[in-house]
C-alpha atoms as a PDB file:
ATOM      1  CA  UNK A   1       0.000   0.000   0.000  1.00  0.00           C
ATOM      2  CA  UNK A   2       0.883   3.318  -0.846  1.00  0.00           C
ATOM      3  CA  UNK A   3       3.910   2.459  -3.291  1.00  0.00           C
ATOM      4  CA  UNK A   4       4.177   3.382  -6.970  1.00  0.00           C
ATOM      5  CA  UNK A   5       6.184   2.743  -9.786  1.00  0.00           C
ATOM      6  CA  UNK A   6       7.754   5.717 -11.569  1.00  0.00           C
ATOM      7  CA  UNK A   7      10.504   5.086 -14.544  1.00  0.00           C
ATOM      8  CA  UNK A   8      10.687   1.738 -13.187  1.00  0.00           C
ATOM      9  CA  UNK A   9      12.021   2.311  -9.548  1.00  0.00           C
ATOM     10  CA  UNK A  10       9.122   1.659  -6.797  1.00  0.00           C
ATOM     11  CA  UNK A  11       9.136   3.868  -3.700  1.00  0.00           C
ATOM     12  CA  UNK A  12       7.020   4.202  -0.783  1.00  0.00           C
ATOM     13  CA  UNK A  13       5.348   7.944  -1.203  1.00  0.00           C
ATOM     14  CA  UNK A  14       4.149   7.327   2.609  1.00  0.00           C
ATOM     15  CA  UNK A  15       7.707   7.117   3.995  1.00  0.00           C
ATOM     16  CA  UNK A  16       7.960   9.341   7.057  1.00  0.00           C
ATOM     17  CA  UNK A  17      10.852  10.865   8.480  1.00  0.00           C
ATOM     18  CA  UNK A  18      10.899  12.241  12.122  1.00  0.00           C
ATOM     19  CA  UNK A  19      13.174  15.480  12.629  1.00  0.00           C
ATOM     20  CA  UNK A  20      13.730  16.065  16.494  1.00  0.00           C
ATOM     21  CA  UNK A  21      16.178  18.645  17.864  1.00  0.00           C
ATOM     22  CA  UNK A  22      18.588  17.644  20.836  1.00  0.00           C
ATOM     23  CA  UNK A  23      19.417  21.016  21.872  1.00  0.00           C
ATOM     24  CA  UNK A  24      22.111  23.622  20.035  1.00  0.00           C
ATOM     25  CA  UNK A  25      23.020  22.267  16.318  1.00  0.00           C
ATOM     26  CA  UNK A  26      21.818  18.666  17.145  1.00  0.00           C
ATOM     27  CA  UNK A  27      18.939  16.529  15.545  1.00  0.00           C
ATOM     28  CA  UNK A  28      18.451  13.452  15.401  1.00  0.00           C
ATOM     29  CA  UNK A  29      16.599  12.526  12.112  1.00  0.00           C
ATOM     30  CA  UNK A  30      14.838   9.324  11.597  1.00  0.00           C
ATOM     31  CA  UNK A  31      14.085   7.904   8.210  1.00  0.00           C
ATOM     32  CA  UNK A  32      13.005   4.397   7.166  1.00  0.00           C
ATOM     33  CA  UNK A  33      16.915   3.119   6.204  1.00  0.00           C
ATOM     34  CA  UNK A  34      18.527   4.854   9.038  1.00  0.00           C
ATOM     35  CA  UNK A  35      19.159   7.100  12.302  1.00  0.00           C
ATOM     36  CA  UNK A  36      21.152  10.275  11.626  1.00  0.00           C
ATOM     37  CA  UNK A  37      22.815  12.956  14.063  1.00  0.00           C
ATOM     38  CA  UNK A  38      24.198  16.298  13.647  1.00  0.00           C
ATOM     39  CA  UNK A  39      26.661  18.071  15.570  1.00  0.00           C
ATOM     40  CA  UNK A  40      26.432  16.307  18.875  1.00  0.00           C
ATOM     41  CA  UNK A  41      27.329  18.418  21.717  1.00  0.00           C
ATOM     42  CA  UNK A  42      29.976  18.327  25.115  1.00  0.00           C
ATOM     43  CA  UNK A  43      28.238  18.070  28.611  1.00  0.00           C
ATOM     44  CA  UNK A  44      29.328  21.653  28.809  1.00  0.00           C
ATOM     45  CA  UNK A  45      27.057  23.337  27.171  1.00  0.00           C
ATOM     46  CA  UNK A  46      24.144  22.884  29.743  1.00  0.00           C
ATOM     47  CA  UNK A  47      21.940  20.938  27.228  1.00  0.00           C
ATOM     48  CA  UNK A  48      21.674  16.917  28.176  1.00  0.00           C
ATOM     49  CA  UNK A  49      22.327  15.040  25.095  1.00  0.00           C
ATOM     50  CA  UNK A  50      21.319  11.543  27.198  1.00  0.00           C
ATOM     51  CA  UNK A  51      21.957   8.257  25.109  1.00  0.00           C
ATOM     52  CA  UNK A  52      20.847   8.559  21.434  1.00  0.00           C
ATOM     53  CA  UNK A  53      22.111   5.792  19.113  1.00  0.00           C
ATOM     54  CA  UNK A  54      22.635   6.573  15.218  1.00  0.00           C
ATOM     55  CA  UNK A  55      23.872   5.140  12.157  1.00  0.00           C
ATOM     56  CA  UNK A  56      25.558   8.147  11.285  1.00  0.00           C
ATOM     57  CA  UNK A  57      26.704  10.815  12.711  1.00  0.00           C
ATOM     58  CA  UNK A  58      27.563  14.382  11.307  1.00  0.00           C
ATOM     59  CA  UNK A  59      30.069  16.943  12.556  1.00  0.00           C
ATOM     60  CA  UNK A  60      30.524  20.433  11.289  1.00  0.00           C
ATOM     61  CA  UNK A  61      33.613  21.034  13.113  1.00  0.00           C
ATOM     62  CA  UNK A  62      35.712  20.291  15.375  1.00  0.00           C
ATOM     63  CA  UNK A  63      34.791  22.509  18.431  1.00  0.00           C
ATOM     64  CA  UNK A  64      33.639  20.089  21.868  1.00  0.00           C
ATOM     65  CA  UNK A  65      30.010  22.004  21.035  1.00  0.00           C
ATOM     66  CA  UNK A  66      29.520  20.136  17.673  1.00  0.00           C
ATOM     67  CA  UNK A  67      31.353  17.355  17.465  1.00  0.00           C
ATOM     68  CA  UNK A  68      31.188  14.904  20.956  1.00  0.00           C
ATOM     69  CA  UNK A  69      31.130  11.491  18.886  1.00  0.00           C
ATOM     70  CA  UNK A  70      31.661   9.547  22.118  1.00  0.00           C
ATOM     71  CA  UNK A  71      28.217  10.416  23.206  1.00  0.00           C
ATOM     72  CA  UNK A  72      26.191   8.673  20.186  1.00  0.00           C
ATOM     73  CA  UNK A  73      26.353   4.777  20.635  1.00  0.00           C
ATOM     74  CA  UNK A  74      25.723   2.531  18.386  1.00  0.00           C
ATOM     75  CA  UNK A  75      29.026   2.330  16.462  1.00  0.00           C
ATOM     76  CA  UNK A  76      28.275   5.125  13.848  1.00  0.00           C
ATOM     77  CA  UNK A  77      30.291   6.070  10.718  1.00  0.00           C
ATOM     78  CA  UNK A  78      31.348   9.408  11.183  1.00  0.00           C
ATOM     79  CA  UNK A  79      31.395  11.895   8.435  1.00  0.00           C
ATOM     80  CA  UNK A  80      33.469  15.155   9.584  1.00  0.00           C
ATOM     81  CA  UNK A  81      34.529  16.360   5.929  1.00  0.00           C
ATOM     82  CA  UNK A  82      33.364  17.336   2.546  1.00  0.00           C
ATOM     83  CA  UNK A  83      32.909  14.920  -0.018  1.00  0.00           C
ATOM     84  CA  UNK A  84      30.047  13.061  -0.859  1.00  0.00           C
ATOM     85  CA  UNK A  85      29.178   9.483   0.842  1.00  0.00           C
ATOM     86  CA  UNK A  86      26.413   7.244   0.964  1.00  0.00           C
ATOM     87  CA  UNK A  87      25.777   5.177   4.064  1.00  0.00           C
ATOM     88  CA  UNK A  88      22.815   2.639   4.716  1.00  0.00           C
ATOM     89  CA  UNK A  89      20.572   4.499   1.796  1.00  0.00           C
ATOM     90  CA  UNK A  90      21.868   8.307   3.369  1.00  0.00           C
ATOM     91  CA  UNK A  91      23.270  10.160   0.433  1.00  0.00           C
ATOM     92  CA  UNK A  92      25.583  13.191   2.353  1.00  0.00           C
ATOM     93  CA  UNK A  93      27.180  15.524   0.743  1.00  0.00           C
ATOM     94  CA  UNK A  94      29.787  18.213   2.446  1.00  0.00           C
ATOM     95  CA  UNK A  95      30.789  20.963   1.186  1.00  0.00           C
ATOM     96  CA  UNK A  96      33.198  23.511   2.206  1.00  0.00           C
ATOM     97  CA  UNK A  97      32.810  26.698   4.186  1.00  0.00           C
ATOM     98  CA  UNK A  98      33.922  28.957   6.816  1.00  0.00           C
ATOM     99  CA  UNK A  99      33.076  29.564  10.488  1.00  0.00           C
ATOM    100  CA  UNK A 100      33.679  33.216   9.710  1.00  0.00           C
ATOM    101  CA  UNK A 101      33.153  36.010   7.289  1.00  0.00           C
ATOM    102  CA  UNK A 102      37.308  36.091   7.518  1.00  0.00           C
ATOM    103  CA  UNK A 103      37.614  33.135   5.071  1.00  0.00           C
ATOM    104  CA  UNK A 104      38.474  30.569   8.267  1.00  0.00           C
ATOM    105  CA  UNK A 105      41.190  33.422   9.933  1.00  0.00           C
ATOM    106  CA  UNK A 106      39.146  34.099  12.728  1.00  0.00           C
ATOM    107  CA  UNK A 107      37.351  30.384  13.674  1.00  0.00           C
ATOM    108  CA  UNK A 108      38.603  27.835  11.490  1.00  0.00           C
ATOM    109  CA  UNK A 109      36.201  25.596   8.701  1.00  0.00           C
ATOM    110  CA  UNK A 110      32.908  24.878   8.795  1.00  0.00           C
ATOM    111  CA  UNK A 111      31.568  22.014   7.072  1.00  0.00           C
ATOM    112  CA  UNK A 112      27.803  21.948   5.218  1.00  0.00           C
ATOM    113  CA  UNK A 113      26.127  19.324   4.858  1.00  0.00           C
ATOM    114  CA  UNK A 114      22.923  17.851   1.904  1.00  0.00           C
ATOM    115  CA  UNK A 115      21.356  14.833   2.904  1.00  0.00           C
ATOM    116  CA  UNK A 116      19.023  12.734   0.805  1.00  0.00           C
ATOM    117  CA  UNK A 117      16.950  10.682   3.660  1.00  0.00           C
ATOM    118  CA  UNK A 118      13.300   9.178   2.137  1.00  0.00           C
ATOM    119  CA  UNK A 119      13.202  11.251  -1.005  1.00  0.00           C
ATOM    120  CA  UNK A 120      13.518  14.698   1.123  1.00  0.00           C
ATOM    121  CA  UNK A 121      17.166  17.176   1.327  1.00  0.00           C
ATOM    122  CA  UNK A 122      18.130  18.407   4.094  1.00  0.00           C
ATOM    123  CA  UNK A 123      20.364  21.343   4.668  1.00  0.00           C
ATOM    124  CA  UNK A 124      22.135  21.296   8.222  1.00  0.00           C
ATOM    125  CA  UNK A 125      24.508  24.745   8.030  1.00  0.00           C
ATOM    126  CA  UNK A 126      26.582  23.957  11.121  1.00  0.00           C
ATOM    127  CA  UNK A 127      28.353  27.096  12.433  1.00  0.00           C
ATOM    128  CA  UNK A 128      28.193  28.855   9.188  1.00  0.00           C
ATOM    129  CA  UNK A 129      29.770  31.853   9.374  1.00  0.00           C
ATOM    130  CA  UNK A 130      28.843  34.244   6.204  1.00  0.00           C
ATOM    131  CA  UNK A 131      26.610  34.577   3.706  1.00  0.00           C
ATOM    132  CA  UNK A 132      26.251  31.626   1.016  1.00  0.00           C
ATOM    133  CA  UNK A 133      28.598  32.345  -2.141  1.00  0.00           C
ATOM    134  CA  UNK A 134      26.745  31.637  -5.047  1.00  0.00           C
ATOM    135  CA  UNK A 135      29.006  28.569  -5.819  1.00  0.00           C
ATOM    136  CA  UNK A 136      28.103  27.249  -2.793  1.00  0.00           C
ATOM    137  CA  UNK A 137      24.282  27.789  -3.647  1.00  0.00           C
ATOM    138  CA  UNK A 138      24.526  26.124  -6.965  1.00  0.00           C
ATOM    139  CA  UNK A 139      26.409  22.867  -5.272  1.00  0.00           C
ATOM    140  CA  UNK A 140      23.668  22.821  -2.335  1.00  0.00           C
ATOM    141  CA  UNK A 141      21.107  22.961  -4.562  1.00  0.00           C
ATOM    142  CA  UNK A 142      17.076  22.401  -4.168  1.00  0.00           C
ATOM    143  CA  UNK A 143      16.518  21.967  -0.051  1.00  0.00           C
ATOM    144  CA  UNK A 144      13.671  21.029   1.196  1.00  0.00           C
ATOM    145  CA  UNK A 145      14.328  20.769   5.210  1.00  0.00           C
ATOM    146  CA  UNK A 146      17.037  23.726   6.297  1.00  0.00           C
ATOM    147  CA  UNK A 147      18.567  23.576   9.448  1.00  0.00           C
ATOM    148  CA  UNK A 148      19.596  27.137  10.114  1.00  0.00           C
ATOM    149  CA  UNK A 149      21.859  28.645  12.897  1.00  0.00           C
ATOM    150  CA  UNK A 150      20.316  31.869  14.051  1.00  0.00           C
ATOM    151  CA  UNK A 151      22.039  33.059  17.565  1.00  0.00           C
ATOM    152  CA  UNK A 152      24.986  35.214  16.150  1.00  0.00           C
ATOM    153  CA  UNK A 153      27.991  35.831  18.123  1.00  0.00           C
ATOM    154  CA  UNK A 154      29.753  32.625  17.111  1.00  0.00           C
ATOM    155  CA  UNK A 155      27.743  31.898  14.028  1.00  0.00           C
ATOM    156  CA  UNK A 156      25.413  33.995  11.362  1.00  0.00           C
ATOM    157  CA  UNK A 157      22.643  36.504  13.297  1.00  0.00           C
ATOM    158  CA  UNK A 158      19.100  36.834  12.500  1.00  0.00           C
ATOM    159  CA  UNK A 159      19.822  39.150   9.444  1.00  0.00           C
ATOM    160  CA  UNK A 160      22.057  37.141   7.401  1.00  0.00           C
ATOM    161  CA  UNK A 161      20.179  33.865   8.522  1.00  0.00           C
ATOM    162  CA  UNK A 162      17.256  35.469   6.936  1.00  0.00           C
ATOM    163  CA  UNK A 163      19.261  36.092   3.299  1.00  0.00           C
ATOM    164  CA  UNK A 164      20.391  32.753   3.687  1.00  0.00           C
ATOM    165  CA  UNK A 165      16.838  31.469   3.868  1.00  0.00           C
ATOM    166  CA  UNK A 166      16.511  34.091   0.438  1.00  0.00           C
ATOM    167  CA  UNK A 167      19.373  32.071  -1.069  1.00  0.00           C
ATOM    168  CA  UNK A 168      18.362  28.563  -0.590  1.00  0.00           C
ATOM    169  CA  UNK A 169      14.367  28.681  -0.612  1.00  0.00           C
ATOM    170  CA  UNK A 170      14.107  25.861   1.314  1.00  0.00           C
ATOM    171  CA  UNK A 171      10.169  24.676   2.108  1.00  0.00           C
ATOM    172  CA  UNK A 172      10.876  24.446   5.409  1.00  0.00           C
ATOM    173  CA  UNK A 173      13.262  26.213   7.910  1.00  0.00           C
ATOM    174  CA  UNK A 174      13.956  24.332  11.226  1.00  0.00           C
ATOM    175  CA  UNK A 175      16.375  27.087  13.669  1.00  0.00           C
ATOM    176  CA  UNK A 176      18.772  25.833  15.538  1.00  0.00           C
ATOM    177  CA  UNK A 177      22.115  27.247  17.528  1.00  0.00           C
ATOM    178  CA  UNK A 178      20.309  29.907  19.341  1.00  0.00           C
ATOM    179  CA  UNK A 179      19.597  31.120  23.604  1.00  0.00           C
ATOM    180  CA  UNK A 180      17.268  29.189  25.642  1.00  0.00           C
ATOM    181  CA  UNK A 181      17.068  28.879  29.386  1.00  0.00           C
ATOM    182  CA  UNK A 182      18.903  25.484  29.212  1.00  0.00           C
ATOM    183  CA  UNK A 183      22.235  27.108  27.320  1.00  0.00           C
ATOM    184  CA  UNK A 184      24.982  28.034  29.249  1.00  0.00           C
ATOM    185  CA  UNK A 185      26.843  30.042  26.343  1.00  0.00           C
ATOM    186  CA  UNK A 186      25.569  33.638  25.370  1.00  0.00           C
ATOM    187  CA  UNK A 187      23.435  33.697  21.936  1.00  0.00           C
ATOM    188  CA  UNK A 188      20.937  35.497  20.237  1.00  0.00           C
ATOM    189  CA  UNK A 189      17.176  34.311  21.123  1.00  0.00           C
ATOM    190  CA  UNK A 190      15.524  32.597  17.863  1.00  0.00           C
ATOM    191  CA  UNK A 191      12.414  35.524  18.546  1.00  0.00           C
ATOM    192  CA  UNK A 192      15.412  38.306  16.577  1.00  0.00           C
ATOM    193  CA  UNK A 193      14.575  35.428  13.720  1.00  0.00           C
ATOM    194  CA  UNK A 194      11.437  35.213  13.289  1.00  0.00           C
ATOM    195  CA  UNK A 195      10.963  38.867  13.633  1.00  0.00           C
ATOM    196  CA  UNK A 196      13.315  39.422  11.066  1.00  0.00           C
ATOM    197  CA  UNK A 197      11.826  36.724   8.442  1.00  0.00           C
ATOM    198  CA  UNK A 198       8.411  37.942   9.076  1.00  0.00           C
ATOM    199  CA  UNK A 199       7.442  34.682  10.967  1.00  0.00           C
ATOM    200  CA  UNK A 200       4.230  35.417  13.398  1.00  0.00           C
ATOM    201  CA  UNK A 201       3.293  32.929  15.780  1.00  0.00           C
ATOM    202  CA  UNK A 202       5.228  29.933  15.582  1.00  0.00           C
ATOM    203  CA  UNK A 203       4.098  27.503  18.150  1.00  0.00           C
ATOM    204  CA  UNK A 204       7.016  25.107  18.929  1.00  0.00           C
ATOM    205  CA  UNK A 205       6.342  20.920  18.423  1.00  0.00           C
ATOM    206  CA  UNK A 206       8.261  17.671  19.818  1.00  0.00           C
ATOM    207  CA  UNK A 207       9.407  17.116  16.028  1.00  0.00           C
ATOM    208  CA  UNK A 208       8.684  17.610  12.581  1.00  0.00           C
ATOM    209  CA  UNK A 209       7.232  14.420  10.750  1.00  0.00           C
ATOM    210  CA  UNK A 210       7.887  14.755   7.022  1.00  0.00           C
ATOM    211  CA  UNK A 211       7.189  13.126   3.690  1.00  0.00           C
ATOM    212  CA  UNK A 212       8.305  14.116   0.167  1.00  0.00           C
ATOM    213  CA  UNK A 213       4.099  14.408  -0.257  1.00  0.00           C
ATOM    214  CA  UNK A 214       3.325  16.732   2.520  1.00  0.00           C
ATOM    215  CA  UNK A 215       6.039  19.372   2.532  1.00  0.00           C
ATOM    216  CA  UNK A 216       4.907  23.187   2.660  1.00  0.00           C
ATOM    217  CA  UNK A 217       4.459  24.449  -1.104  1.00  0.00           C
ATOM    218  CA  UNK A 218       5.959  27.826   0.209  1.00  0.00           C
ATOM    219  CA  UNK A 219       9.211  28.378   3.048  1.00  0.00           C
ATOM    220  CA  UNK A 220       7.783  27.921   6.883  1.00  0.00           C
ATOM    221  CA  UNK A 221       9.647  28.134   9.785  1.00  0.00           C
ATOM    222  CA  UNK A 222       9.025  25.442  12.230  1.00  0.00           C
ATOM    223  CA  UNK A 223      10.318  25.476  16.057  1.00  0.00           C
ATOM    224  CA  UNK A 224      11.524  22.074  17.773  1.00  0.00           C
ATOM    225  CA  UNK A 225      11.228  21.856  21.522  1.00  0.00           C
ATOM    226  CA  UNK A 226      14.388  20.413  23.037  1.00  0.00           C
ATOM    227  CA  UNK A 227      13.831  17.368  23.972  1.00  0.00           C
ATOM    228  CA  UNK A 228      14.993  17.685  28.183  1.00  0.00           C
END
């Protein structure tokens, strides 16, 4: 039920993929193949990653905020670079950019990454740093799901997260890497944001269920509750 043939490959257009944010740049994203998580995060940072277990695991960078493998069990493959890889039916691609507006002087590389998971792309920026050249647009591509740091200070602020969103066009727009009461580092709040992209009333949810069938025809921002 519910799977057609087009061109002579048969898909599932009922395949639902759970997006559910762990607190600063992590989610963990469920699709029907496999478990992914971005940028998991040091004890430091006040959140409380707990136990997840993945297949894979992203990391933008290297900094203890984004990038606390040890936490994820489950014996992961790690993908900390660009390139493009494909792991359990998870097409990732990397591609290269900066953690500042300094080309890397000031805070190093920052690594973006396009995932294919059940038909749907998703965007996760890490601690992108500048606005998108348009190189970088045209290897990104069509997203569907963007995962978009907002807080400033260490990353983009509300105004040039809100060009970014012009850039890409994604459907949806999922913030992430901005103040809450749980944070111990000083950010932004994600309220700059939606103020700035013209976004009234956005309730937050647990997570963000998704098909390729029942995305939003034009961009909407969604807020994830962490997850305590």
């Amino acid at each position: 039920r519910g799977r057609r043939l087009i061109g002579g490959i048969s898909y599932d257009i009922f395949r639902q993929m759970d997006i559910s944010w762990l607190g600063h740049s992590c989610f963990r994203i469920k699709g029907s193949h496999a478990i992914v998580i971005t940028d998991p995060y040091s004890p430091g940072l006040g959140y409380s990653l707990g136990k997840p277990t993945a297949r894979i695991v992203t990391v933008s960078h290297e900094h203890p905020g984004h990038s606390y493998i040890q936490a994820i069990g489950g014996q992961p493959k790690v993908v900390s670079r660009p390139g493009e890889y494909e792991i359990s039916g998870v097409l990732i691609i990397g591609i290269a950019t900066f953690h500042d507006k300094e080309e890397g002087r000031k805070r190093g590389k920052n690594t973006v990454y396009l995932m294919e998971i059940d038909e749907v792309a998703i965007c996760h920026l890490g601690d992108l740093g500048h606005v998108l050249t348009s190189e970088q647009v045209e290897e990104i591509g069509n997203v569907d799901v963007l995962l978009l740091p907002v807080g400033g200070v260490s990353t983009i602020n509300a105004p040039v997260a809100a060009e970014v969103v012009r850039q890409l066009e994604p459907k949806a727009v999922i913030p992430m890497h901005y103040k809450t009461p749980a944070l111990s580092q000083e950010l932004e709040p994600v309220e700059r944001f939606l103020k700035e992209i013209g976004a009234k009333q956005v309730s937050s949810q647990p997570k963000l269920s998704l098909t390729k069938s029942n995305l939003p025809a034009t961009t909407q921002v969604f807020l994830l509750d962490y997850r305590h």
